[in-house]
N, C-alpha and C. Protein backbone atom coordinates (compact mmCIF):
# COMPACT_ATOMS: atom_id res chain seq x y z
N UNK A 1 131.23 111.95 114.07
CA UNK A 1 130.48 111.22 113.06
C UNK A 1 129.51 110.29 113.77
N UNK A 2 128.07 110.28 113.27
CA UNK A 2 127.17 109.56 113.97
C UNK A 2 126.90 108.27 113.24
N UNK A 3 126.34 107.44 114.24
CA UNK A 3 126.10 106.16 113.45
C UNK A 3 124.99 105.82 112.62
N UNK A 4 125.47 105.36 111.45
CA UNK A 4 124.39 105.53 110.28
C UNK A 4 122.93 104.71 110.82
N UNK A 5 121.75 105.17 110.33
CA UNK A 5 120.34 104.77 110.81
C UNK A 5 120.29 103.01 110.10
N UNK A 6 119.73 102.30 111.26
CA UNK A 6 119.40 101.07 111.03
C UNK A 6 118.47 100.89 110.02
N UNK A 7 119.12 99.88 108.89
CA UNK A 7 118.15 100.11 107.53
C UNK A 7 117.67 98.44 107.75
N UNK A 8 116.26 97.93 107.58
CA UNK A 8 115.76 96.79 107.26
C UNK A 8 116.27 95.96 108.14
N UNK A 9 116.08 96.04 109.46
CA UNK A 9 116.87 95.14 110.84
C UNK A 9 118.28 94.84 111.00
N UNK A 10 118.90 96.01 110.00
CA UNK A 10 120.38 95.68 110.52
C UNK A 10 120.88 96.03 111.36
N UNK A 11 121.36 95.56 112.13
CA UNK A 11 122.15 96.27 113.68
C UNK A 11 123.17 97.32 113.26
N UNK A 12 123.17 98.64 114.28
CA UNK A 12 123.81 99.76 114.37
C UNK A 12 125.29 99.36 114.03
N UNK A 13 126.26 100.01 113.69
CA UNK A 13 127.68 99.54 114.34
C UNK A 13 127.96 100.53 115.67
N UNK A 14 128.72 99.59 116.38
CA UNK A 14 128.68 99.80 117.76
C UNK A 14 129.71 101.29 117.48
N UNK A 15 129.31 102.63 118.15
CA UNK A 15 130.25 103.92 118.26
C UNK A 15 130.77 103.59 119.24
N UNK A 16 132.07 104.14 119.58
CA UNK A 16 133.45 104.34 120.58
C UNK A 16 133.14 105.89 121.34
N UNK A 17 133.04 105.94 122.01
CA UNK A 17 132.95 106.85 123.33
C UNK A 17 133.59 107.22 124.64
N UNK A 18 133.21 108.00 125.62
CA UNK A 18 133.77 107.75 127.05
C UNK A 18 132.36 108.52 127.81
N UNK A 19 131.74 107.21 128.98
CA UNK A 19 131.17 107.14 129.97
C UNK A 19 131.89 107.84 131.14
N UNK A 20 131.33 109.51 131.51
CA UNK A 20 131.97 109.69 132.37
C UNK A 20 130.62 109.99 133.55
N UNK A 21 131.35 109.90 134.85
CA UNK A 21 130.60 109.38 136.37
C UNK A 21 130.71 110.74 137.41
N UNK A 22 129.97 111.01 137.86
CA UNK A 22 129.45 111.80 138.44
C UNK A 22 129.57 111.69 139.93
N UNK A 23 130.01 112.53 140.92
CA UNK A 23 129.58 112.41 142.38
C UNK A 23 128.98 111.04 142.97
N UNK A 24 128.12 110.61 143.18
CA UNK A 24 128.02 109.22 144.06
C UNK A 24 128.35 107.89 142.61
N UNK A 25 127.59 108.10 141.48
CA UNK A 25 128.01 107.22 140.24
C UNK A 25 129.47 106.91 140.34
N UNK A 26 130.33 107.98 140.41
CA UNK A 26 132.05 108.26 140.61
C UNK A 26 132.64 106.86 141.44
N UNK A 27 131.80 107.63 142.67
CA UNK A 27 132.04 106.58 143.66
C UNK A 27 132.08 105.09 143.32
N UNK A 28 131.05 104.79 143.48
CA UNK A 28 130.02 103.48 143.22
C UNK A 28 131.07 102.82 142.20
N UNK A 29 131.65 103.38 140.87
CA UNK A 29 132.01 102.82 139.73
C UNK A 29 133.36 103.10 139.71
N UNK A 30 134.08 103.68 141.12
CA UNK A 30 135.46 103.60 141.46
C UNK A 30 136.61 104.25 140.39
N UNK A 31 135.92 104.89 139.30
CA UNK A 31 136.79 105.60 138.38
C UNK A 31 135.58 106.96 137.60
N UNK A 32 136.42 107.75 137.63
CA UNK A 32 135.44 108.78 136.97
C UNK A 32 135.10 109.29 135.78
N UNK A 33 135.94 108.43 134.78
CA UNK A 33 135.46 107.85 133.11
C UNK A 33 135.79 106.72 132.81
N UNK A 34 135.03 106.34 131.80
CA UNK A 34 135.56 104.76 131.02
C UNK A 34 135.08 105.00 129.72
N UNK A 35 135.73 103.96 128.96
CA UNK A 35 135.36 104.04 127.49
C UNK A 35 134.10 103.65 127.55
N UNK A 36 133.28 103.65 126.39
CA UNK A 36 132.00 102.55 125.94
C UNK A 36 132.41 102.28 124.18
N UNK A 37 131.87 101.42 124.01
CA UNK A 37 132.04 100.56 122.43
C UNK A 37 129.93 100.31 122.55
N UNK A 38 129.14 101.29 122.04
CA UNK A 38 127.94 100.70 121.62
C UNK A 38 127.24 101.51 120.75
N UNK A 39 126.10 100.99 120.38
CA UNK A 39 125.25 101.75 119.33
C UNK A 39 124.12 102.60 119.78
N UNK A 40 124.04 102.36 120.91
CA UNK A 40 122.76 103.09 122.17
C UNK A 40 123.17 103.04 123.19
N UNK A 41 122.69 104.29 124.30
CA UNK A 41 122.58 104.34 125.43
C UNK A 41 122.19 103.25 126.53
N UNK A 42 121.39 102.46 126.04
CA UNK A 42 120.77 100.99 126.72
C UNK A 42 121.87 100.14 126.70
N UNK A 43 122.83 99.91 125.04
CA UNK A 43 123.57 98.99 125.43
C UNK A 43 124.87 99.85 126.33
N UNK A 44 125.35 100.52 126.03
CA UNK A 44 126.41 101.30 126.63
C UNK A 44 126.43 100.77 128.31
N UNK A 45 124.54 101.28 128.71
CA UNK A 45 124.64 101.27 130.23
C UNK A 45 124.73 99.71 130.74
N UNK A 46 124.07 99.06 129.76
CA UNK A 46 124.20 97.01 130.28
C UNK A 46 125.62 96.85 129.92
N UNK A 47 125.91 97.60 129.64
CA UNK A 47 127.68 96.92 129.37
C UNK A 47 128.72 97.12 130.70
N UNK A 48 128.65 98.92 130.96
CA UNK A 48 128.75 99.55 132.12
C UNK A 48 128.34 98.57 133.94
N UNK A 49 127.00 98.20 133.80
CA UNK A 49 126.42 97.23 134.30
C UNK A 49 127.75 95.98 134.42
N UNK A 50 127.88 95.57 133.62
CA UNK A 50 128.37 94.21 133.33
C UNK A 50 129.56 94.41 134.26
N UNK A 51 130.66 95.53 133.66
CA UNK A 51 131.75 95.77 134.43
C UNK A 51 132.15 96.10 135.11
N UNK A 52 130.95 96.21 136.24
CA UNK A 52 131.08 96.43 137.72
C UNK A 52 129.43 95.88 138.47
N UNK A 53 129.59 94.63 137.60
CA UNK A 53 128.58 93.57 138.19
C UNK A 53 129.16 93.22 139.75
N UNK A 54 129.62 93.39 140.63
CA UNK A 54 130.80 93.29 141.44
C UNK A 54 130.44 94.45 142.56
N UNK A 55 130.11 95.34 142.18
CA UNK A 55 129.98 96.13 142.66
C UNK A 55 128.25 96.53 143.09
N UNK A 56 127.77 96.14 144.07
CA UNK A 56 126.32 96.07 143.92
C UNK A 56 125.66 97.91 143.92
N UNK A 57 126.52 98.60 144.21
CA UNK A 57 126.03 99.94 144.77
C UNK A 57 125.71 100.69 142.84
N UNK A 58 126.88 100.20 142.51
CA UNK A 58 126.70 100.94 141.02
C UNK A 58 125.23 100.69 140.20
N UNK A 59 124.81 99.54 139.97
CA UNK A 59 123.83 99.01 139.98
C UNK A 59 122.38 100.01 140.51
N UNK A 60 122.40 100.28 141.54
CA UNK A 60 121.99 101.19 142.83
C UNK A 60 121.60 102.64 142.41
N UNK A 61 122.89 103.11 142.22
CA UNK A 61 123.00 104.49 141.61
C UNK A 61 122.81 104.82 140.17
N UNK A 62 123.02 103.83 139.16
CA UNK A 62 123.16 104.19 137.88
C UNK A 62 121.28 104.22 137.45
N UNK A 63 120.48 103.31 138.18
CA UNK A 63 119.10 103.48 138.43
C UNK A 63 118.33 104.30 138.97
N UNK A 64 118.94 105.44 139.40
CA UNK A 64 118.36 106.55 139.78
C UNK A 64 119.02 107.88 139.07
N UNK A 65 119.92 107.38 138.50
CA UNK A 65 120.87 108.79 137.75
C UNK A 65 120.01 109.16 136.73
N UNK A 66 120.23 110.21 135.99
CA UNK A 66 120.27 110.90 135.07
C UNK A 66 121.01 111.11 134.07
N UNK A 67 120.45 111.50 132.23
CA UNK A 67 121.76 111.30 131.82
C UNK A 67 122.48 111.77 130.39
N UNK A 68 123.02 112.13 130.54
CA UNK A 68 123.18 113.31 129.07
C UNK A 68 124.03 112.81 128.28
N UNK A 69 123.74 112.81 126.93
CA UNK A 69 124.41 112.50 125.95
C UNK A 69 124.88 113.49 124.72
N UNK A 70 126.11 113.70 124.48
CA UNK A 70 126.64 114.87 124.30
C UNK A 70 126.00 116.16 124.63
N UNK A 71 126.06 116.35 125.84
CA UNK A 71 125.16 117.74 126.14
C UNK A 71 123.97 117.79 126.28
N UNK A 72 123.23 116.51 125.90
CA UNK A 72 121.63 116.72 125.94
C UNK A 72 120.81 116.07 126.43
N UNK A 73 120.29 116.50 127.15
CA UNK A 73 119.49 115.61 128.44
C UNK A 73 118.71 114.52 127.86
N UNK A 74 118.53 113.27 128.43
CA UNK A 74 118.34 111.91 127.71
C UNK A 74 116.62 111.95 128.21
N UNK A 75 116.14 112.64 129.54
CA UNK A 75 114.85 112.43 129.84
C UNK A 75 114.65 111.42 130.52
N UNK A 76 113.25 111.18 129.63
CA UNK A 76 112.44 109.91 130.03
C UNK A 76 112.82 108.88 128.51
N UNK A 77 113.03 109.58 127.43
CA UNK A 77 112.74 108.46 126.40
C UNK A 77 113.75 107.39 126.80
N UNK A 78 113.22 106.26 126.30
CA UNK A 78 113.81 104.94 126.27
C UNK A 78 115.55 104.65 124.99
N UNK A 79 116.13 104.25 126.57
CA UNK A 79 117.60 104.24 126.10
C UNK A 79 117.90 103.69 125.25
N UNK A 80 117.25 102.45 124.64
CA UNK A 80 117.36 101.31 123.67
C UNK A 80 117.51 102.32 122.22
N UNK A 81 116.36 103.96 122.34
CA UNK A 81 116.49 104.70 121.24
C UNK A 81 117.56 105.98 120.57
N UNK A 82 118.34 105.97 122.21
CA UNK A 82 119.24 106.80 122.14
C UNK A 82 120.50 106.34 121.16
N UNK A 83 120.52 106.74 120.18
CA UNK A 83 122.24 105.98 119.12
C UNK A 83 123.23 107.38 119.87
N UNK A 84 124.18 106.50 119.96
CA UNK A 84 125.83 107.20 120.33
C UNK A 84 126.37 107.29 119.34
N UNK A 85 126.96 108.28 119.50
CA UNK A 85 128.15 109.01 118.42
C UNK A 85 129.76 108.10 118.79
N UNK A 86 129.98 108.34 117.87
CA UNK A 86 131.89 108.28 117.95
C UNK A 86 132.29 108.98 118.09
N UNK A 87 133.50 109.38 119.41
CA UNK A 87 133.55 110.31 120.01
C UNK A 87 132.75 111.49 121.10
N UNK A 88 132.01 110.28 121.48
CA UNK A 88 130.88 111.20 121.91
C UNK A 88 130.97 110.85 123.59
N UNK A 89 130.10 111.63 124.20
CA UNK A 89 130.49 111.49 125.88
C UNK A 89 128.93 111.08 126.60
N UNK A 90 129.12 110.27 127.34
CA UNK A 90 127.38 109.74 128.19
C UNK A 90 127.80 110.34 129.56
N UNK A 91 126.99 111.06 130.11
CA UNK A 91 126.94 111.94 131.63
C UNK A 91 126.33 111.03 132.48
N UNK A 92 126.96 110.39 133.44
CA UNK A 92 125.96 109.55 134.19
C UNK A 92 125.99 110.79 135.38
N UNK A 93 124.82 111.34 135.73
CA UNK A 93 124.05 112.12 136.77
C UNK A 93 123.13 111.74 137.70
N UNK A 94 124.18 111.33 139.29
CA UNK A 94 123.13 110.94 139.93
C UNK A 94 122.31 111.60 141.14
N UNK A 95 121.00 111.92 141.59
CA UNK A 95 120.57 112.62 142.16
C UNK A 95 121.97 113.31 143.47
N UNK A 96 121.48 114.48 143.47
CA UNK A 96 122.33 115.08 144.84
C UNK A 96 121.55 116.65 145.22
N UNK A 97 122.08 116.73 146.40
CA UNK A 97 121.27 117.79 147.00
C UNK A 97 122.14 118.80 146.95
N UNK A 98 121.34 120.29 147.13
CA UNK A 98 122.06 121.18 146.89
C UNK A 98 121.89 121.83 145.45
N UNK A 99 122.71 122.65 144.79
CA UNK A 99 122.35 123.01 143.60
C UNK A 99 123.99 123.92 143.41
């Protein structure tokens, strides 16, 4: 179930999820899923941010990753526009070589 569209400046309600981490992201963020509680991709990742403020490398990597949200590549558009689902999964993908 997705979160209903912001009507007349009301804020989203925040969807329940799991942020899962990728090869060096993995690393960096010392576990290879976590929950998220947000209404967008932007807040999801400043939250993510927040809880491994501590960690300077995550920071590092999550700025060069890539990043899919249920299955679908996030691009270039701006994360602030991406709304999360409940139940839904964020791919943090960070560059690597090879294929």
């Amino acid at each position: 179930m997705g979160v209903a569209p912001n009507h007349a400046g009301a804020q989203a309600a925040p969807a329940t999820g799991t942020i899962r981490y990728w090869a060096a992201a993995k690393a960096a963020a010392g576990t290879p899923e976590e929950p998220y509680e947000a209404a967008t991709l932007a807040e999801a990742l400043r939250a993510a941010g927040e809880l491994h403020k501590d960690q300077p490398e995550f920071a590092r990597v999550l700025a060069r990753s890539s990043f899919l949200v249920d299955g679908t590549p996030v691009g270039t558009r701006d994360h602030a526009t991406i709304r999360l689902a409940d139940g839904g999964t964020v791919e943090v993908l960070p560059p690597f070589a090879g294929g």
